[in-house]
N, C-alpha and C. Protein backbone atom coordinates (compact mmCIF):
# COMPACT_ATOMS: atom_id res chain seq x y z
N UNK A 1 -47.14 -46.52 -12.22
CA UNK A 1 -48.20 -46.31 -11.25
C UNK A 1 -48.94 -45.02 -11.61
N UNK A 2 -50.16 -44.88 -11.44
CA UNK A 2 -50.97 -43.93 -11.73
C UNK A 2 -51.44 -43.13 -10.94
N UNK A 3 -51.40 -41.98 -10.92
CA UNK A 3 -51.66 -40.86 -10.08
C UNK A 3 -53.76 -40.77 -9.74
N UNK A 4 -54.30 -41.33 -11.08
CA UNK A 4 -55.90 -41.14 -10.77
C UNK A 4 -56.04 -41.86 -10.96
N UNK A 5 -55.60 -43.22 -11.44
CA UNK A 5 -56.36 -44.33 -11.42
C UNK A 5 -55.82 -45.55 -10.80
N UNK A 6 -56.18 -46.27 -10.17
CA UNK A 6 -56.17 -47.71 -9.30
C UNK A 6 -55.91 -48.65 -9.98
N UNK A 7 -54.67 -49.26 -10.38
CA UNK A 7 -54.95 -50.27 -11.08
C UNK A 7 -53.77 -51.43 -11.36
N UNK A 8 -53.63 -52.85 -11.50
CA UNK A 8 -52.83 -53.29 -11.32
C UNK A 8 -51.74 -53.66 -12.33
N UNK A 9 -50.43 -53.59 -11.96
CA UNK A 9 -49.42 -54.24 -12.64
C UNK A 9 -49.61 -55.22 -13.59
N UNK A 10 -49.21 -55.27 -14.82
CA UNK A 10 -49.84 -56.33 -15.85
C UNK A 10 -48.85 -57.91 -15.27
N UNK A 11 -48.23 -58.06 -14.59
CA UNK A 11 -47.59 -59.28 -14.29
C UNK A 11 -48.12 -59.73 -13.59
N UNK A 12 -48.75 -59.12 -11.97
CA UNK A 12 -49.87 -58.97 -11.33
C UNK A 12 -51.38 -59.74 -11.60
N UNK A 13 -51.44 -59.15 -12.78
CA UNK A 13 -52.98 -59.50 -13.21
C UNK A 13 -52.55 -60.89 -14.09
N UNK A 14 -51.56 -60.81 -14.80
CA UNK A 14 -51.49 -62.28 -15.98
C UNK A 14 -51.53 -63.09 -15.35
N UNK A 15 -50.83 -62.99 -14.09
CA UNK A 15 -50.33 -64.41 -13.35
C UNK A 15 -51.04 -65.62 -13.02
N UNK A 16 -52.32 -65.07 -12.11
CA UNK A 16 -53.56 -66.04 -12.01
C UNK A 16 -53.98 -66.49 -13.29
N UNK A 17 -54.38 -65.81 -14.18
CA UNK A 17 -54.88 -66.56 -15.65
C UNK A 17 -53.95 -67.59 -16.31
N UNK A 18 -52.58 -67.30 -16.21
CA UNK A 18 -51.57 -68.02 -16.71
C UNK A 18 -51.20 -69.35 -15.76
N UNK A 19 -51.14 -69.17 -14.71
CA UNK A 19 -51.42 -70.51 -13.50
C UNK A 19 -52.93 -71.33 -13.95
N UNK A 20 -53.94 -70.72 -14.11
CA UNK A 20 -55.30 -71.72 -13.79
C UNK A 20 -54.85 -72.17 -15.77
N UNK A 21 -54.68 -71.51 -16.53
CA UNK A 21 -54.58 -72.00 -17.75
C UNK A 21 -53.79 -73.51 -17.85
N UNK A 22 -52.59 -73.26 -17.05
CA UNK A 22 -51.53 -73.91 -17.21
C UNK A 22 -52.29 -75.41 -16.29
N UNK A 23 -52.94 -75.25 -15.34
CA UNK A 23 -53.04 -76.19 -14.34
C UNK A 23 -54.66 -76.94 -15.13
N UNK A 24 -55.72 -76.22 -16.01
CA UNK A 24 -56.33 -76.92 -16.39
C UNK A 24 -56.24 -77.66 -17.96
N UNK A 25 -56.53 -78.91 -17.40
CA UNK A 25 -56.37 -80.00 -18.66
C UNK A 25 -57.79 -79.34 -19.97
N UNK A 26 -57.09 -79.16 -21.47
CA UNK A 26 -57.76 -78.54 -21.93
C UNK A 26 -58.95 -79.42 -22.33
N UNK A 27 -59.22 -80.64 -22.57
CA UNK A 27 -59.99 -81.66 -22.74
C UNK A 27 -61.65 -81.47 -21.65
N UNK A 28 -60.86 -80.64 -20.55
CA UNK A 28 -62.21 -80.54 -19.32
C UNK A 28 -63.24 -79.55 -19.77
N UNK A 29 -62.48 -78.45 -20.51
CA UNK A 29 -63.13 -77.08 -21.29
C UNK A 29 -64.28 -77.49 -22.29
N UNK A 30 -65.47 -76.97 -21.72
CA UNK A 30 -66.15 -77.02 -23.20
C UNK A 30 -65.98 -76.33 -24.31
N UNK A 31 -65.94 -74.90 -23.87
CA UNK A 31 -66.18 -73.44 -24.57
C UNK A 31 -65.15 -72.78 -24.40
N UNK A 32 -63.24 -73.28 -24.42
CA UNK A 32 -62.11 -72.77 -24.88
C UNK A 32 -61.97 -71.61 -25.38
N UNK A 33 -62.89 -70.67 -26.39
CA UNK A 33 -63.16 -69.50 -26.58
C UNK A 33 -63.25 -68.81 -26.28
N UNK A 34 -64.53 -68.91 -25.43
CA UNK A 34 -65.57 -68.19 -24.67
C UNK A 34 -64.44 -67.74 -23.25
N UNK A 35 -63.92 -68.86 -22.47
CA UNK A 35 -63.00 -69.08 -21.93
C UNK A 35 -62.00 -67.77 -21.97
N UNK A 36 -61.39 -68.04 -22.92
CA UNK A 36 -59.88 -67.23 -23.00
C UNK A 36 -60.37 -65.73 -23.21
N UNK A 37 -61.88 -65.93 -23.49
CA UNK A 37 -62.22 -64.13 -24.06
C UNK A 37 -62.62 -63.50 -22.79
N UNK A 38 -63.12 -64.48 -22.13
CA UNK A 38 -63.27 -63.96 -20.96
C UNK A 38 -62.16 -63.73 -19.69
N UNK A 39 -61.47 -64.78 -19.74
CA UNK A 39 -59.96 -64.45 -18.79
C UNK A 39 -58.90 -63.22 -19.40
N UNK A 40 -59.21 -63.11 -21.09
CA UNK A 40 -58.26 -61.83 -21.23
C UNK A 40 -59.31 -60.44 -20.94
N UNK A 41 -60.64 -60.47 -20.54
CA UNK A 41 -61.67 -59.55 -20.31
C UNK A 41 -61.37 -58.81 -19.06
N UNK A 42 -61.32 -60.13 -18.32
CA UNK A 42 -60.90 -60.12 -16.65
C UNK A 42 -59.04 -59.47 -16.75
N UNK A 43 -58.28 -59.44 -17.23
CA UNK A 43 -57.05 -59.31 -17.44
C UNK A 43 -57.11 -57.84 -17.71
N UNK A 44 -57.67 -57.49 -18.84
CA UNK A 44 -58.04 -56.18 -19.34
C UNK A 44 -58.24 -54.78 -18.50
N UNK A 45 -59.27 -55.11 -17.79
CA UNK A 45 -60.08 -54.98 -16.64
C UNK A 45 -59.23 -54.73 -15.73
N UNK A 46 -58.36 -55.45 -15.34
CA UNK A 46 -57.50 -55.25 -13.82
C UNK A 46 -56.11 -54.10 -14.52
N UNK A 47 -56.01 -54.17 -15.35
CA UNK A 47 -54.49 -53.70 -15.67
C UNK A 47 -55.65 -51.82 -16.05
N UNK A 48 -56.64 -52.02 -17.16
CA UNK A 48 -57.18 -50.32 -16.86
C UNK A 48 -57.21 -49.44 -16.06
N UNK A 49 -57.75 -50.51 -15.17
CA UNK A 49 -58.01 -49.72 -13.12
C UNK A 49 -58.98 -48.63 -13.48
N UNK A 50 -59.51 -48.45 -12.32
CA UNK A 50 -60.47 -47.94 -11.95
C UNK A 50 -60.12 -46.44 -11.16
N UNK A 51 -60.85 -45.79 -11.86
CA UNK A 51 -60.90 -44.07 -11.97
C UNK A 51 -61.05 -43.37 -10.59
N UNK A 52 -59.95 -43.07 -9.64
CA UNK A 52 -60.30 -42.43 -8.17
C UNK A 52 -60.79 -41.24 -8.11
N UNK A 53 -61.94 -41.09 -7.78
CA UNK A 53 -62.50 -39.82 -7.76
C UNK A 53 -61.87 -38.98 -6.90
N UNK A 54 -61.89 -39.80 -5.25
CA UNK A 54 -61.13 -39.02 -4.24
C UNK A 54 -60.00 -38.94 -4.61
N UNK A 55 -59.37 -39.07 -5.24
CA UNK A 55 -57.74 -38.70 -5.48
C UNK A 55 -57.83 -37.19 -6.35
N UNK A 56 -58.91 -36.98 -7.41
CA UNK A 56 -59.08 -35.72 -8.17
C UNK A 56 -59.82 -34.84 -7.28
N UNK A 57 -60.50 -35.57 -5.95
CA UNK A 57 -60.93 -34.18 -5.12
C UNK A 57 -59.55 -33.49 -4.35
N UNK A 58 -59.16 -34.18 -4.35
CA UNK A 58 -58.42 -33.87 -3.31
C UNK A 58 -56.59 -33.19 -4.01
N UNK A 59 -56.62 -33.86 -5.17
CA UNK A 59 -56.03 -32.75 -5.70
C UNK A 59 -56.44 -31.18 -6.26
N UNK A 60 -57.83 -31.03 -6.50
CA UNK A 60 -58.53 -29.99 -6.77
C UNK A 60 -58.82 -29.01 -5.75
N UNK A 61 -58.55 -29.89 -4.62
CA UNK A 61 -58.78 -29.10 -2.85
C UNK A 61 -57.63 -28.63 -2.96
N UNK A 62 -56.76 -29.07 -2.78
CA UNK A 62 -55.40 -28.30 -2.69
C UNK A 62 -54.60 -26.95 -3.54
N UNK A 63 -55.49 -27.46 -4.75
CA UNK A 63 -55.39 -26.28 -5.66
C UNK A 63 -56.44 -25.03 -5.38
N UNK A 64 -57.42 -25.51 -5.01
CA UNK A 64 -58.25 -24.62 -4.02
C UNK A 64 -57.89 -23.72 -2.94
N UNK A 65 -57.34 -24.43 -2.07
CA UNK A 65 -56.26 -23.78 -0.65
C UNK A 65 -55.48 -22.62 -1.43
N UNK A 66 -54.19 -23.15 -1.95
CA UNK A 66 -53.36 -21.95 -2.81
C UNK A 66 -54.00 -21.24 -3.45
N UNK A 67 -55.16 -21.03 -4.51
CA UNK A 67 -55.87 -19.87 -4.93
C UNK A 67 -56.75 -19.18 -3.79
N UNK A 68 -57.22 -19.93 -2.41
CA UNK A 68 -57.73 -19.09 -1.63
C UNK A 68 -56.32 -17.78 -1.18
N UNK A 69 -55.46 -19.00 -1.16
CA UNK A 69 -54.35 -18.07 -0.36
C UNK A 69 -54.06 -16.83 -1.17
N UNK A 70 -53.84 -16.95 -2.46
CA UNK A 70 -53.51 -15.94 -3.44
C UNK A 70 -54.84 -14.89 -3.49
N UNK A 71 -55.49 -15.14 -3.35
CA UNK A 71 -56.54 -13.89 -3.07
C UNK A 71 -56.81 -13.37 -1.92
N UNK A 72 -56.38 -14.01 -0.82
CA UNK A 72 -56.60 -13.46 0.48
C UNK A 72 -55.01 -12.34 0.41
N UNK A 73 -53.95 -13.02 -0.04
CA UNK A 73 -52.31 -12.35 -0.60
C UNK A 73 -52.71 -11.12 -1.30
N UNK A 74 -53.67 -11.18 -2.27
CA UNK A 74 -54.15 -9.77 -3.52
C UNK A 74 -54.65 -8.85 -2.92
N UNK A 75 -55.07 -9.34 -1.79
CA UNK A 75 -55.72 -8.28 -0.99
C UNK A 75 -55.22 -6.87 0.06
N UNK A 76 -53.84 -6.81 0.19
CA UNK A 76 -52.89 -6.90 0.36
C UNK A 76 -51.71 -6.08 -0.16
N UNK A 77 -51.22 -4.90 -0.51
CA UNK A 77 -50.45 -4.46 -0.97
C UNK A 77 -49.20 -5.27 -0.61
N UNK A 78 -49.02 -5.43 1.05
CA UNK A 78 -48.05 -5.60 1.31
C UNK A 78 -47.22 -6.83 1.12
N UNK A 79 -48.27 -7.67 0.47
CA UNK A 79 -48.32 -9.33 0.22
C UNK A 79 -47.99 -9.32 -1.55
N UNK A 80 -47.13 -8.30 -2.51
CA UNK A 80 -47.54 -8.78 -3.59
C UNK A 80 -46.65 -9.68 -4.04
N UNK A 81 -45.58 -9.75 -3.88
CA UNK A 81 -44.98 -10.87 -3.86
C UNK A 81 -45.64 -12.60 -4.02
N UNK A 82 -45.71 -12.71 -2.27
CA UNK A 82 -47.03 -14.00 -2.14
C UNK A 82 -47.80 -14.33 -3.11
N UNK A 83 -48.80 -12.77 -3.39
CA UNK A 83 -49.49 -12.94 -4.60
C UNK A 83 -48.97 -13.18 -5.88
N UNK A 84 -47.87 -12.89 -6.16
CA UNK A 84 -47.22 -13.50 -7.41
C UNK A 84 -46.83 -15.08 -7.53
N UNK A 85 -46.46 -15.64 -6.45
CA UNK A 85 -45.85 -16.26 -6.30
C UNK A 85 -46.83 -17.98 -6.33
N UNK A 86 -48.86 -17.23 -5.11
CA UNK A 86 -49.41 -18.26 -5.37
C UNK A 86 -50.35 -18.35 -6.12
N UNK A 87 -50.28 -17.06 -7.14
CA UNK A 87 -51.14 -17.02 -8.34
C UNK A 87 -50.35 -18.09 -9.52
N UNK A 88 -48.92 -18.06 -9.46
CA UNK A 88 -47.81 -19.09 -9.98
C UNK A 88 -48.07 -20.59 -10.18
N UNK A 89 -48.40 -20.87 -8.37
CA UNK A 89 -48.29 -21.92 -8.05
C UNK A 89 -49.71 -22.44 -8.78
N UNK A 90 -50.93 -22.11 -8.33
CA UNK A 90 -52.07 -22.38 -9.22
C UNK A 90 -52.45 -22.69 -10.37
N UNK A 91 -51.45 -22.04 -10.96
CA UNK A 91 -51.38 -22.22 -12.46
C UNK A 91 -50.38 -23.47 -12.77
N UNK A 92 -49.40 -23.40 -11.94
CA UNK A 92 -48.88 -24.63 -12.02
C UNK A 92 -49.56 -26.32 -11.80
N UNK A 93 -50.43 -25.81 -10.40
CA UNK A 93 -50.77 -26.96 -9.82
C UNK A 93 -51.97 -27.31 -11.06
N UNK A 94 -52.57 -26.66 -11.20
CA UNK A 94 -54.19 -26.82 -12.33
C UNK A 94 -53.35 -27.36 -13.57
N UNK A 95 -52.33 -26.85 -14.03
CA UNK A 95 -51.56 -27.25 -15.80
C UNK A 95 -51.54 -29.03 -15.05
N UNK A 96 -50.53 -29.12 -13.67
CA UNK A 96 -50.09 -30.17 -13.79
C UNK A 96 -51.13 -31.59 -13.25
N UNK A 97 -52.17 -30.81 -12.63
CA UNK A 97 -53.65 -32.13 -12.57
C UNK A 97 -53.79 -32.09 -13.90
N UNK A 98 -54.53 -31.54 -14.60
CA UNK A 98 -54.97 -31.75 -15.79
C UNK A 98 -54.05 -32.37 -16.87
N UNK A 99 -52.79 -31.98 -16.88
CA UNK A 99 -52.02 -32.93 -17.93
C UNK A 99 -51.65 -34.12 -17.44
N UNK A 100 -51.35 -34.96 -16.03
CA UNK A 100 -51.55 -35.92 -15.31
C UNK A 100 -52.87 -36.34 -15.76
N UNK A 101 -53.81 -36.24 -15.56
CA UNK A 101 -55.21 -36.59 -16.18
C UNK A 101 -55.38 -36.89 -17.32
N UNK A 102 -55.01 -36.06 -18.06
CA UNK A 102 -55.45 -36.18 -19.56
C UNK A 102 -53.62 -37.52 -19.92
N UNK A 103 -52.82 -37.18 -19.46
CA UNK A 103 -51.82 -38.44 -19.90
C UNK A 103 -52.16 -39.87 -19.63
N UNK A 104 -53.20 -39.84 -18.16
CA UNK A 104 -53.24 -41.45 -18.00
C UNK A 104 -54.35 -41.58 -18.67
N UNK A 105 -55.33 -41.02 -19.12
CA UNK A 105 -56.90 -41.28 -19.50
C UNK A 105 -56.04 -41.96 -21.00
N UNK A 106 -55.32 -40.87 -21.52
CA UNK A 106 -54.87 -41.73 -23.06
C UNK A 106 -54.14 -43.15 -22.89
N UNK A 107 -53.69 -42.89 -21.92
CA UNK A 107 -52.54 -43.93 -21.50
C UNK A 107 -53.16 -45.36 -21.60
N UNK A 108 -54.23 -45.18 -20.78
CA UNK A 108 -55.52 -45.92 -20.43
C UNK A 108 -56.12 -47.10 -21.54
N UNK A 109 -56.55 -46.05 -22.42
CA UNK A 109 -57.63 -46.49 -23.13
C UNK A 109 -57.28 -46.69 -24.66
């Protein structure tokens, strides 16, 4: 399952193509080709999934929140700790969107 992108299970997606294949007599087909290039198109298509934007806002918001917090913390002698701690986290959260991102985009395509 994919963290940014929408998209379905390849058993999921075969299934319908592999049922209507199975259930039509191939004699009815004109263009058998055309056909199969297009049902593995449609197949293709469902198993890529589609790119959630709101899922990258909203992980980018959150990484937002904790760097607000860490600077409102810097501000702060008495907070340096905090400030260590959600200057940390930021760096964590930003490494781990972006390598989540960049793993399914390859994953992907």
């Amino acid at each position: 399952m994919g963290v940014f992108f929408k998209s379905q299970p390849v058993q999921a997606a075969i299934t319908p193509a592999l049922l209507t294949a199975l259930e039509t007599a191939p004699t009815t087909i004109p263009a058998m080709r055309a056909v199969a290039v297009e049902q593995a198109a449609e197949v293709g298509k469902k198993v890529r999934g589609e790119f959630s934007w709101g899922r990258l806002a909203v992980a980018f918001g959150i990484i937002l929140v904790v760097f607000g917090m860490a600077v409102f913390a810097g501000r702060d002698e008495r907070l340096a700790d905090l400030y260590g701690v959600t200057v940390h986290a930021t760096e964590l959260g930003l490494g781990g969107v972006l390598g989540l991102l960049i793993g399914e985009v390859a994953s992907k395509s």
